[in-house]
Protein backbone atom coordinates (compact mmCIF):
# COMPACT_ATOMS: atom_id res chain seq x y z
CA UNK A 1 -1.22 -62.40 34.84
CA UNK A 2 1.01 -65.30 36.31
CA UNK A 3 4.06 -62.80 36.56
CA UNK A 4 2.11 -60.53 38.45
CA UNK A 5 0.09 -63.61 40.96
CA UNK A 6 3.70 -65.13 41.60
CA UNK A 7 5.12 -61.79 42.17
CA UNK A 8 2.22 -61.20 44.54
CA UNK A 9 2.89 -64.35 46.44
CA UNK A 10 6.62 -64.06 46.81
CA UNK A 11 6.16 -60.59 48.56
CA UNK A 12 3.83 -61.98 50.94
CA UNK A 13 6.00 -64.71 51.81
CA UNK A 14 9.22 -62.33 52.23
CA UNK A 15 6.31 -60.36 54.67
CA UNK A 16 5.48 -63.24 56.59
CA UNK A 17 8.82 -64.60 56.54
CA UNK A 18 9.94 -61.22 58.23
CA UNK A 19 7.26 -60.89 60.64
CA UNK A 20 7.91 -64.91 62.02
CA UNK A 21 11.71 -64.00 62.41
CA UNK A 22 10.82 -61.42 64.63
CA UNK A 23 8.75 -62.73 66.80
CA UNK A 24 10.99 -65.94 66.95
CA UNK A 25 13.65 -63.37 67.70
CA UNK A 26 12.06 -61.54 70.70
CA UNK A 27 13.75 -58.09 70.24
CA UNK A 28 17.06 -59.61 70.47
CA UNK A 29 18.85 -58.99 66.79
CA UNK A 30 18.34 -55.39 64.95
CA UNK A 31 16.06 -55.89 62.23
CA UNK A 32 19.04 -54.77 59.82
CA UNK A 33 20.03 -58.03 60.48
CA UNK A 34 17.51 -59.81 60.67
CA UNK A 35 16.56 -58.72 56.81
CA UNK A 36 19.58 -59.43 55.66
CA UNK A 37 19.56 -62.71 57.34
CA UNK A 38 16.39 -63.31 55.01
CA UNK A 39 18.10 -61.25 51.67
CA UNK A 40 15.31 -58.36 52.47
CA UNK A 41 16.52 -55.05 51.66
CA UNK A 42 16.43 -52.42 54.56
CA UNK A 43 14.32 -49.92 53.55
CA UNK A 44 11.96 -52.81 52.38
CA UNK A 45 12.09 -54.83 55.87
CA UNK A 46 11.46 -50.88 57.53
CA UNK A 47 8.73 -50.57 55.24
CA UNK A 48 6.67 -54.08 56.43
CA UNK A 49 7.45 -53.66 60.21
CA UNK A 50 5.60 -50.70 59.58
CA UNK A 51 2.52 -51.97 58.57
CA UNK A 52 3.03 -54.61 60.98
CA UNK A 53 2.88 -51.73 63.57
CA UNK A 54 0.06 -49.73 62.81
CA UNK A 55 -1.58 -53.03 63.13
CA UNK A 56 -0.10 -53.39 67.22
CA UNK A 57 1.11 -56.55 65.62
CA UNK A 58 4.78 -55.51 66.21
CA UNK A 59 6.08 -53.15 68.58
CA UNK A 60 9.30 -51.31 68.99
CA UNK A 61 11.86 -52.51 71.67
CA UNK A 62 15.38 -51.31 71.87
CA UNK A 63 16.61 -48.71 68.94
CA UNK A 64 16.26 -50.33 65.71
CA UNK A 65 14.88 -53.78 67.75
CA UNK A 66 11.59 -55.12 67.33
CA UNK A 67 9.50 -57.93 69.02
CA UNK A 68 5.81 -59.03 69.66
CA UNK A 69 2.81 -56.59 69.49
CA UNK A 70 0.11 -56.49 72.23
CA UNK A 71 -2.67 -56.55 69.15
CA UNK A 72 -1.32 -60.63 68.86
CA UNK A 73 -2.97 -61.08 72.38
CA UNK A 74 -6.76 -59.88 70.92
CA UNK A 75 -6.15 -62.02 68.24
CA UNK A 76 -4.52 -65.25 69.68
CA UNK A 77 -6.94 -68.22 69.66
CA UNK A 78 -7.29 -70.04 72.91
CA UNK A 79 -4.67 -72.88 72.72
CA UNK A 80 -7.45 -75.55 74.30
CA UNK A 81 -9.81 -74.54 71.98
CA UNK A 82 -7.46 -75.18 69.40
CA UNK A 83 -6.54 -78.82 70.54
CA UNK A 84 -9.85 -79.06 71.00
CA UNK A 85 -11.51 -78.03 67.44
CA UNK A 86 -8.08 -79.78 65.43
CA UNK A 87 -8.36 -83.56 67.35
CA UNK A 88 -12.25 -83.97 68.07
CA UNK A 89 -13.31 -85.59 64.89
CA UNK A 90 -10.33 -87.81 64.56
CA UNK A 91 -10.29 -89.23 68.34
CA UNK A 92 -14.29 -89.65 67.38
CA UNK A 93 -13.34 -91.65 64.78
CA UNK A 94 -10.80 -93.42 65.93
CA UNK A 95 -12.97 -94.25 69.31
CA UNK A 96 -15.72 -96.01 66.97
CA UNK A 97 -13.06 -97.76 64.62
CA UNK A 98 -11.32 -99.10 68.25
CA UNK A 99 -14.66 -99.29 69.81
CA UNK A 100 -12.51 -97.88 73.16
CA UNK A 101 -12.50 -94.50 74.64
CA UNK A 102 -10.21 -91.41 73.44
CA UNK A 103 -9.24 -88.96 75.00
CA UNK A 104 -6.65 -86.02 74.79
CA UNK A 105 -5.01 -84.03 77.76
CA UNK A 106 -2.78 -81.85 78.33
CA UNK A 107 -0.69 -81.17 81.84
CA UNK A 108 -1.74 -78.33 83.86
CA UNK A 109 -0.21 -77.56 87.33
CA UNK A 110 1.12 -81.13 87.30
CA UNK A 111 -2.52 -83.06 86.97
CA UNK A 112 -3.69 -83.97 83.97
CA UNK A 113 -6.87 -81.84 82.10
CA UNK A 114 -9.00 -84.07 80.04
CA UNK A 115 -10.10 -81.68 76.69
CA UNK A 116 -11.71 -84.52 75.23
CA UNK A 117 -13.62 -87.54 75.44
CA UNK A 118 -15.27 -89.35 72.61
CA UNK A 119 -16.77 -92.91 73.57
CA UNK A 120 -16.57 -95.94 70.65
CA UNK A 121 -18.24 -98.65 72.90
CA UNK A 122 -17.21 -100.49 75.85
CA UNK A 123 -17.22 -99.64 79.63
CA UNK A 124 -18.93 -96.19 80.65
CA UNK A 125 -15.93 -94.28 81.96
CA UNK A 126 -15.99 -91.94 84.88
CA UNK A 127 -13.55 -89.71 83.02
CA UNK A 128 -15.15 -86.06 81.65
CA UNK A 129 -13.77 -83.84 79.80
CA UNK A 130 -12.37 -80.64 82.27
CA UNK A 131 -11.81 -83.26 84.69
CA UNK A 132 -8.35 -83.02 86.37
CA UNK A 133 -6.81 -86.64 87.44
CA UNK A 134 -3.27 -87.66 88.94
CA UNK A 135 -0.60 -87.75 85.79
CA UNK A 136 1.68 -90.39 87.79
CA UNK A 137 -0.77 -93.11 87.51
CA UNK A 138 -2.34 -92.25 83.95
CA UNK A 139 -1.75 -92.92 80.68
CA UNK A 140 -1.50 -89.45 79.25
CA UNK A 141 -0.06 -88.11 82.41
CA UNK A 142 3.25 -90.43 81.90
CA UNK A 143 3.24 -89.56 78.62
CA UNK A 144 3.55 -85.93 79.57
CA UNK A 145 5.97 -86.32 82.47
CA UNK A 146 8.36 -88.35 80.25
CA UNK A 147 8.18 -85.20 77.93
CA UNK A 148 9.22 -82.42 80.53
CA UNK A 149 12.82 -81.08 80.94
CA UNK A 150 14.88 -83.22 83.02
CA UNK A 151 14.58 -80.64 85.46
CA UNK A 152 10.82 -79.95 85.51
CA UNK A 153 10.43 -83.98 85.39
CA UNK A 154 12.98 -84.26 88.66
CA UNK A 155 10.34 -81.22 90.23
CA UNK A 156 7.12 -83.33 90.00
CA UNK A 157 9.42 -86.50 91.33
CA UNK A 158 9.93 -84.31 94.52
CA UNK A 159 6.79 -83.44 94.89
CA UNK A 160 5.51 -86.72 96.23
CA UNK A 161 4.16 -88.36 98.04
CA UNK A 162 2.51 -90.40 95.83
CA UNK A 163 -0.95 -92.32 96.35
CA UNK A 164 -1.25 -95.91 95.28
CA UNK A 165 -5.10 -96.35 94.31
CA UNK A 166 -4.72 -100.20 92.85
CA UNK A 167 -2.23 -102.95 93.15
CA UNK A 168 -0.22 -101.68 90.10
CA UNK A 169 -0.03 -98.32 91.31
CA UNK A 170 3.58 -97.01 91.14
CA UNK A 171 4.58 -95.04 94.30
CA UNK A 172 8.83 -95.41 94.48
CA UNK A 173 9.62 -91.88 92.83
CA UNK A 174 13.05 -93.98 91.34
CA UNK A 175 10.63 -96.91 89.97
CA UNK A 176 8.67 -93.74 88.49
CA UNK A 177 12.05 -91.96 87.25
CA UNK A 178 12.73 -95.38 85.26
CA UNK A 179 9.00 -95.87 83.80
CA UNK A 180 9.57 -92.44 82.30
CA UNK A 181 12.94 -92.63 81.24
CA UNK A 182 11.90 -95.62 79.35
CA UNK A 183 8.54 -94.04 77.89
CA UNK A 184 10.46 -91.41 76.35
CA UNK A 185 12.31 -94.18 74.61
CA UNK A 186 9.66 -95.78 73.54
CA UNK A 187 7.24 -92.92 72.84
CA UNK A 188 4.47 -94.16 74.16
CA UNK A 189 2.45 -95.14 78.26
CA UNK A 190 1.08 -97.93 79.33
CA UNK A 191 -1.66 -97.72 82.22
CA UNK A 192 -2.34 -101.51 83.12
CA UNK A 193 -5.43 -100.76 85.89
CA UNK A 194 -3.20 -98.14 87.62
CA UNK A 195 -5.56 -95.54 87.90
CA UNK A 196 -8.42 -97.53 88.13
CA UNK A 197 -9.34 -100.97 88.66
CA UNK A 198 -10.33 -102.67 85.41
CA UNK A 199 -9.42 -100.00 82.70
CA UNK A 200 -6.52 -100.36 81.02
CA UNK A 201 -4.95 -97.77 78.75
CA UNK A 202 -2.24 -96.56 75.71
CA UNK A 203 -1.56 -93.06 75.14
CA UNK A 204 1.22 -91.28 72.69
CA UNK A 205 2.41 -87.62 72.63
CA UNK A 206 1.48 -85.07 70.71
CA UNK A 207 4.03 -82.78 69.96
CA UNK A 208 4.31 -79.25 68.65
CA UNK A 209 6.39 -77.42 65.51
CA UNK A 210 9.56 -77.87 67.58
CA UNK A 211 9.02 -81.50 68.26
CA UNK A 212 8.34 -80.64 72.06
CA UNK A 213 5.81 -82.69 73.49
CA UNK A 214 2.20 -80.29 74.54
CA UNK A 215 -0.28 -82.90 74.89
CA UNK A 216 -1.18 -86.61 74.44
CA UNK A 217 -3.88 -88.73 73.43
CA UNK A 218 -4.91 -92.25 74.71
CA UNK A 219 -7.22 -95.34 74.33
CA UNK A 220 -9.22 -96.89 77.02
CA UNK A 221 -10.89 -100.10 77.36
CA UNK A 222 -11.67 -103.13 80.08
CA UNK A 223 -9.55 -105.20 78.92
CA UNK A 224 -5.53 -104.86 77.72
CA UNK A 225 -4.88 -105.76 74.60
CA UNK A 226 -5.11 -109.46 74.17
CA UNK A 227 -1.66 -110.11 72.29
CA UNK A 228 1.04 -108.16 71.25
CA UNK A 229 -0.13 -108.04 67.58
CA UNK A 230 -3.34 -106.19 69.17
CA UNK A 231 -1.42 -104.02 71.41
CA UNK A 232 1.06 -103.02 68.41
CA UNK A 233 -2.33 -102.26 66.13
CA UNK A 234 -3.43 -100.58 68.90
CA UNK A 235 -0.56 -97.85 68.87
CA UNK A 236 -0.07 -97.43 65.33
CA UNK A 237 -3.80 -96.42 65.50
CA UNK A 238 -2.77 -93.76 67.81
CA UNK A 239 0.00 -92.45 66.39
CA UNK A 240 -1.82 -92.37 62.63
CA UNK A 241 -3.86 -90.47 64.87
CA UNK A 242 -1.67 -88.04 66.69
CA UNK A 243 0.51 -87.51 63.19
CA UNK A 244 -2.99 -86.17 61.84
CA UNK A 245 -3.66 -84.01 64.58
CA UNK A 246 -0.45 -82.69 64.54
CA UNK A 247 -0.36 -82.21 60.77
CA UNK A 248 -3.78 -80.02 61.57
CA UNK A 249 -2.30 -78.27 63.74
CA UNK A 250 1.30 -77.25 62.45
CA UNK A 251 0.77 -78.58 59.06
């Protein structure tokens, strides 16, 4: 009976392992190749791209080239709600054990979209989640921008002008070109009252199977962290934090 389970579970991995290559593919290699790239034989690869097909999982591009079925679109979960559903509980948790305010975001025609907000104590914020707010002058939102292509990074820069709402407000695109530069060193924001007068906040990327940076979660309080023992237990909170959520989410 083992034989036969193992057996079982090696041809649904050489499946799987097929279908993933062509959809990373995108109709660009023959699927000759691409089974032998994987040691499938032919007729065997022909055989699951088949069933894949009568499923509208996989469709037929250019002779013998295959790529991305339209049925993947009914059945393709809605990427917020999947943020959403895989962080809750854990930026719950870690907003009690903090006793600040999480939240995760994601960047969405360059403002930032608060999915969630889960309160541990403190300050009321006026934050929501579905809110939109300026990424130059959050947490998260730096976070994000330091994450873009240099290109897509040097678009928002051009885009200015940009608003100064407190004293510590950054408005020079170049002072704004360093913060980032130096946030994607250090992999994490700070928001020192920037945003708003009085709240103070870290945030850390989240990033996806390809190590490309989709969202980012933060921690907001009244007060900055009083040393930089506090500050430092602060962030390896949230990165414990993002690590599990990405660990949900990509395993």
């Amino acid at each position: 009976m083992k034989g036969k389970g193992d057996s079982g579970t090696q041809a649904l991995d050489r499946a799987l392992d097929l279908f993933e290559q062509v959809l990373r593919d995108r109709g660009r290699t023959p699927l000759a190749r691409l089974a032998a790239r994987l040691e499938i034989p032919v007729s065997t690869a022909h055989r699951l791209v088949a069933a894949f097909e009568r499923r509208h999982l996989i469709a037929r591009g250019a002779r013998g080239h295959y790529l991305a079925g339209m049925g993947l679109a009914d059945l393709a979960p809605d990427r917020r709600l999947v943020l959403i559903q895989a962080s809750r509980p854990l930026l719950r948790r870690l907003a009690r054990q903090e006793k600040r305010t999480a939240h995760l975001g994601i960047l969405e025609a360059d403002m930032v979209t608060y999915l969630v907000k889960e309160a541990g104590g403190g300050t009321k914020l006026f934050t929501r989640e579905l809110m939109q707010l300026e990424a130059y002058c959050t947490g998260i939102g730096k976070v994000l921008l330091a994450g873009l292509e240099p290109a897509a990074r040097e678009r928002y820069l051009a885009g200015g002008p940009f608003v100064r709402l407190t004293a510590t407000t950054m408005t020079d695109p170049a002072e704004l070109r360093a913060s980032l530069a130096e946030i994607a060193c250090a992999g994490h924001a700070v928001d020192d009252a920037e945003m708003a007068e009085g709240l103070h906040c870290l945030a850390v990327p989240l990033h996806d199977g390809q190590g490309r940076v989709t969202a980012a979660i933060s921690l907001t309080g009244e007060a900055s962290p009083a040393t930089e023992d506090a500050r430092r237990a602060l962030l390896d909170a949230l990165e414990a934090t993002a690590q599990a959520i990405e660990s949900r989410l990509y395993g």
